[in-house]
C-alpha atoms as a PDB file:
ATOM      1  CA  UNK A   1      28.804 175.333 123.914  1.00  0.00           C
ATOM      2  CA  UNK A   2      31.955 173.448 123.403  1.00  0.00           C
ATOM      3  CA  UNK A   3      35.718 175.531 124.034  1.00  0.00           C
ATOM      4  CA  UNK A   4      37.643 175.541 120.838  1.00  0.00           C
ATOM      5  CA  UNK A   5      41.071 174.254 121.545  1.00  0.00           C
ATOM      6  CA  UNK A   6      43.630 177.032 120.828  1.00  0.00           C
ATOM      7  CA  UNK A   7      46.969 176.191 119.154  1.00  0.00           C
ATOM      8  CA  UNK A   8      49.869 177.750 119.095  1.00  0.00           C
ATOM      9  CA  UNK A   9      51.667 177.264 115.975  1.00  0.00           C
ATOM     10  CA  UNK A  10      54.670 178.522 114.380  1.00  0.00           C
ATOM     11  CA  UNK A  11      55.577 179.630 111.324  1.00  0.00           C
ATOM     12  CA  UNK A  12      58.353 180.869 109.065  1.00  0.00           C
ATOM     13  CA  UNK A  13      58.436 184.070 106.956  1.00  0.00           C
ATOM     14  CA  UNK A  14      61.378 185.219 105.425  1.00  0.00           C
ATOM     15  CA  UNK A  15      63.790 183.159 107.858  1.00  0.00           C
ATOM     16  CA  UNK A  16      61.939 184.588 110.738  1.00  0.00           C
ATOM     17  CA  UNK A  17      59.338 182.629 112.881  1.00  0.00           C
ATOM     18  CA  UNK A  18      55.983 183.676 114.299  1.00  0.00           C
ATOM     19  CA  UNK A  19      53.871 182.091 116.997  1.00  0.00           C
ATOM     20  CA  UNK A  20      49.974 182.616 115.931  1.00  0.00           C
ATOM     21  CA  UNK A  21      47.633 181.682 117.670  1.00  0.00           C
ATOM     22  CA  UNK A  22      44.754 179.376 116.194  1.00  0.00           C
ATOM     23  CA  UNK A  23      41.836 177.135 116.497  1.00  0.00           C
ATOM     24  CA  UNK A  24      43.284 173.336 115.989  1.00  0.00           C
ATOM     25  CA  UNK A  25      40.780 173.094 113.059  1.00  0.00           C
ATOM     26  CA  UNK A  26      42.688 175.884 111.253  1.00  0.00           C
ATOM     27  CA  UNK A  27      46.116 175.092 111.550  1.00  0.00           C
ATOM     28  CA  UNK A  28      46.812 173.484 108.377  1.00  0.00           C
ATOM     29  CA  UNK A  29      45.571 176.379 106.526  1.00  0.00           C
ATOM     30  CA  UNK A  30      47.476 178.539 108.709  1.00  0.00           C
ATOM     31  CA  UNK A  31      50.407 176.903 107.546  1.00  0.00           C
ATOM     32  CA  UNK A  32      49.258 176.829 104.075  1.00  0.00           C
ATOM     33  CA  UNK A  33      48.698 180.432 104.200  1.00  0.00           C
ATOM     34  CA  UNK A  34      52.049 181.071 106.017  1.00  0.00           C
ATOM     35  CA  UNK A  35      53.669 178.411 103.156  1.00  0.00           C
ATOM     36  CA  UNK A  36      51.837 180.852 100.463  1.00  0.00           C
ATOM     37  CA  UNK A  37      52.918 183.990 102.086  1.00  0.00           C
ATOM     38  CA  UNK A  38      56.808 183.108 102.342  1.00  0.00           C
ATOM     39  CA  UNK A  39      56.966 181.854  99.054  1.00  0.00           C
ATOM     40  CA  UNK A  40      55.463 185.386  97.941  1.00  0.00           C
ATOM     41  CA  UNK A  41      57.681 187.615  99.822  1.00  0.00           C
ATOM     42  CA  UNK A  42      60.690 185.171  98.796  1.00  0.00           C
ATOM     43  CA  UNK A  43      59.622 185.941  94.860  1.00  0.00           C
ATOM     44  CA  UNK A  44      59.731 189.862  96.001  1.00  0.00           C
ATOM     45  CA  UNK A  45      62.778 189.993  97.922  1.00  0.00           C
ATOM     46  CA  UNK A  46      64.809 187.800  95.357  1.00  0.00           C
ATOM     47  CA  UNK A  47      63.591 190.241  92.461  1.00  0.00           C
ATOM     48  CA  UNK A  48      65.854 193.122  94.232  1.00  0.00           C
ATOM     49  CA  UNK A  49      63.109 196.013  93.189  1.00  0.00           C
ATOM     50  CA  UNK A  50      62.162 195.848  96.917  1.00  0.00           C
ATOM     51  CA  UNK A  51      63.810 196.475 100.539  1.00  0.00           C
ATOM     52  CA  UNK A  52      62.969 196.006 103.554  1.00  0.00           C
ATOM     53  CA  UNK A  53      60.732 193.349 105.190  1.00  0.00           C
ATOM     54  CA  UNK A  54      57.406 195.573 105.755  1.00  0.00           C
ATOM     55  CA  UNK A  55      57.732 196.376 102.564  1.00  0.00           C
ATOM     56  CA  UNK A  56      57.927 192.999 100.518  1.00  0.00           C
ATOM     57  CA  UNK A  57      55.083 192.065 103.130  1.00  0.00           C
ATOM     58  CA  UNK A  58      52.598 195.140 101.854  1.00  0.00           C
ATOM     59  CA  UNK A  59      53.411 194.689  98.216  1.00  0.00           C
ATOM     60  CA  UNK A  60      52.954 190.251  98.961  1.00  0.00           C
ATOM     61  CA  UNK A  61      49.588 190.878 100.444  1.00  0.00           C
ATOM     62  CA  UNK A  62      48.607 193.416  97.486  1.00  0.00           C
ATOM     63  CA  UNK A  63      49.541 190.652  94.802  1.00  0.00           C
ATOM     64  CA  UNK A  64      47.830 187.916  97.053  1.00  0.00           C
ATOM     65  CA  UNK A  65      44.531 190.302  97.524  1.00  0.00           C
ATOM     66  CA  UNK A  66      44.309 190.865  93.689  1.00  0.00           C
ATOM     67  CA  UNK A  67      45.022 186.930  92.843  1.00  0.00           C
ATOM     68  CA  UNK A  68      41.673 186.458  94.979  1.00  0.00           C
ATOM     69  CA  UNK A  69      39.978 189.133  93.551  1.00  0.00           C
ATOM     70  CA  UNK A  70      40.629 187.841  89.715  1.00  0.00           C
ATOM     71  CA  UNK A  71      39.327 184.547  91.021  1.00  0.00           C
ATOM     72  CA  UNK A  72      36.388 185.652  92.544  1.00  0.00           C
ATOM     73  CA  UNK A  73      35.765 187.665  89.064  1.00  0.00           C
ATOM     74  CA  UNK A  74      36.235 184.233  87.101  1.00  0.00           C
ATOM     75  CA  UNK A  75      33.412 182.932  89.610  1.00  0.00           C
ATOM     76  CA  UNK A  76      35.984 180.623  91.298  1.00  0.00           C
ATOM     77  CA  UNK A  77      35.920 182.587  94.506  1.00  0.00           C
ATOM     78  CA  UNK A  78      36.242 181.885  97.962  1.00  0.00           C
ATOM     79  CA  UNK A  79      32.742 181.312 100.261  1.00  0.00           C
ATOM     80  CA  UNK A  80      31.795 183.822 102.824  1.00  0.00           C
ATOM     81  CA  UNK A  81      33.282 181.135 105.488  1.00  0.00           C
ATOM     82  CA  UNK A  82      36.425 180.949 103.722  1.00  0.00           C
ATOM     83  CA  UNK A  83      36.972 184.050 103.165  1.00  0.00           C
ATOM     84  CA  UNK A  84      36.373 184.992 107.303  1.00  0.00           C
ATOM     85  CA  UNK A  85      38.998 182.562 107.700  1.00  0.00           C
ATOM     86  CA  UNK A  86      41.085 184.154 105.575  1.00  0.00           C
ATOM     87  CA  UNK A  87      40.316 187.515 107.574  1.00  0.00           C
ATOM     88  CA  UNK A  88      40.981 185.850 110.866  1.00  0.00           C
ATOM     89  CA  UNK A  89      44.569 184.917 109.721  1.00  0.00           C
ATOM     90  CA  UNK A  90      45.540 188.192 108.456  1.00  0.00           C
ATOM     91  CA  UNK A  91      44.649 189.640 111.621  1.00  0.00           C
ATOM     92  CA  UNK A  92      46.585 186.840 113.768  1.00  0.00           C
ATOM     93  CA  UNK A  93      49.385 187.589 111.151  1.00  0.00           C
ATOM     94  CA  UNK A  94      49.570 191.787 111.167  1.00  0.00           C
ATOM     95  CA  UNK A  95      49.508 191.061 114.978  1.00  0.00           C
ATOM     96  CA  UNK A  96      52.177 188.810 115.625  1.00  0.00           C
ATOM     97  CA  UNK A  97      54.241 190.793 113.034  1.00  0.00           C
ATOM     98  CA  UNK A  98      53.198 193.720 115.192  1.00  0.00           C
ATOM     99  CA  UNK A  99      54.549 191.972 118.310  1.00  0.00           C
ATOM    100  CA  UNK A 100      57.498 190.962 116.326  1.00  0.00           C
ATOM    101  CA  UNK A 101      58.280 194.955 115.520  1.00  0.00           C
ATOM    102  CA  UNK A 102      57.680 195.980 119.120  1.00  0.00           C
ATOM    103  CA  UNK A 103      59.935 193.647 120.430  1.00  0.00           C
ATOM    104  CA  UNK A 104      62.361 194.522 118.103  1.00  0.00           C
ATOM    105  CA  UNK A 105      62.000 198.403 119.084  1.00  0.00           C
ATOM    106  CA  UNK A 106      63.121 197.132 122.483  1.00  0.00           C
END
């Protein structure tokens, strides 16, 4: 069985950048979902209803999550592949913004 080649690739949310880490086949829609993601929290933070960075991120992924689920309900969803992509790049996301907080705890 073949090694996937792992990326690292960064990526800016809310003038902050994030190394994730990534198969090479995923890293456009890494940055696509990173691109989606900043433009999000952007919309939040420049409506001045929210503070603070956590946040604008929980109340991003909440609009994001129920965007997908109104798709899925209009039968335009994502497949079961796509949407264990999708998984795997939350995770790689909450962890590197985990990593991010630690750091910053330091």
């Amino acid at each position: 069985m073949a090694t996937k080649d792992i990326l690292q690739v960064p990526v800016r949310i809310l003038d902050k950048e994030y190394t994730i880490a990534c198969p090479a086949e995923e890293r456009d829609g890494l940055i696509e979902s990173a691109r989606v993601l900043n433009d999000k929290m952007r919309d939040i933070r420049s409506s001045g209803k929210v503070i603070g960075s956590e946040r604008i991120a929980v109340l991003a992924a909440l609009n994001i999550t129920h965007e997908l689920l109104q798709q899925r309900q209009q039968g335009s969803g994502y497949t079961g592949d796509t949407g264990r992509r999708l998984r795997r790049l939350q995770e790689r996301i909450e962890s590197a913004l985990e990593s991010e907080d630690r750091q910053l705890k330091l």
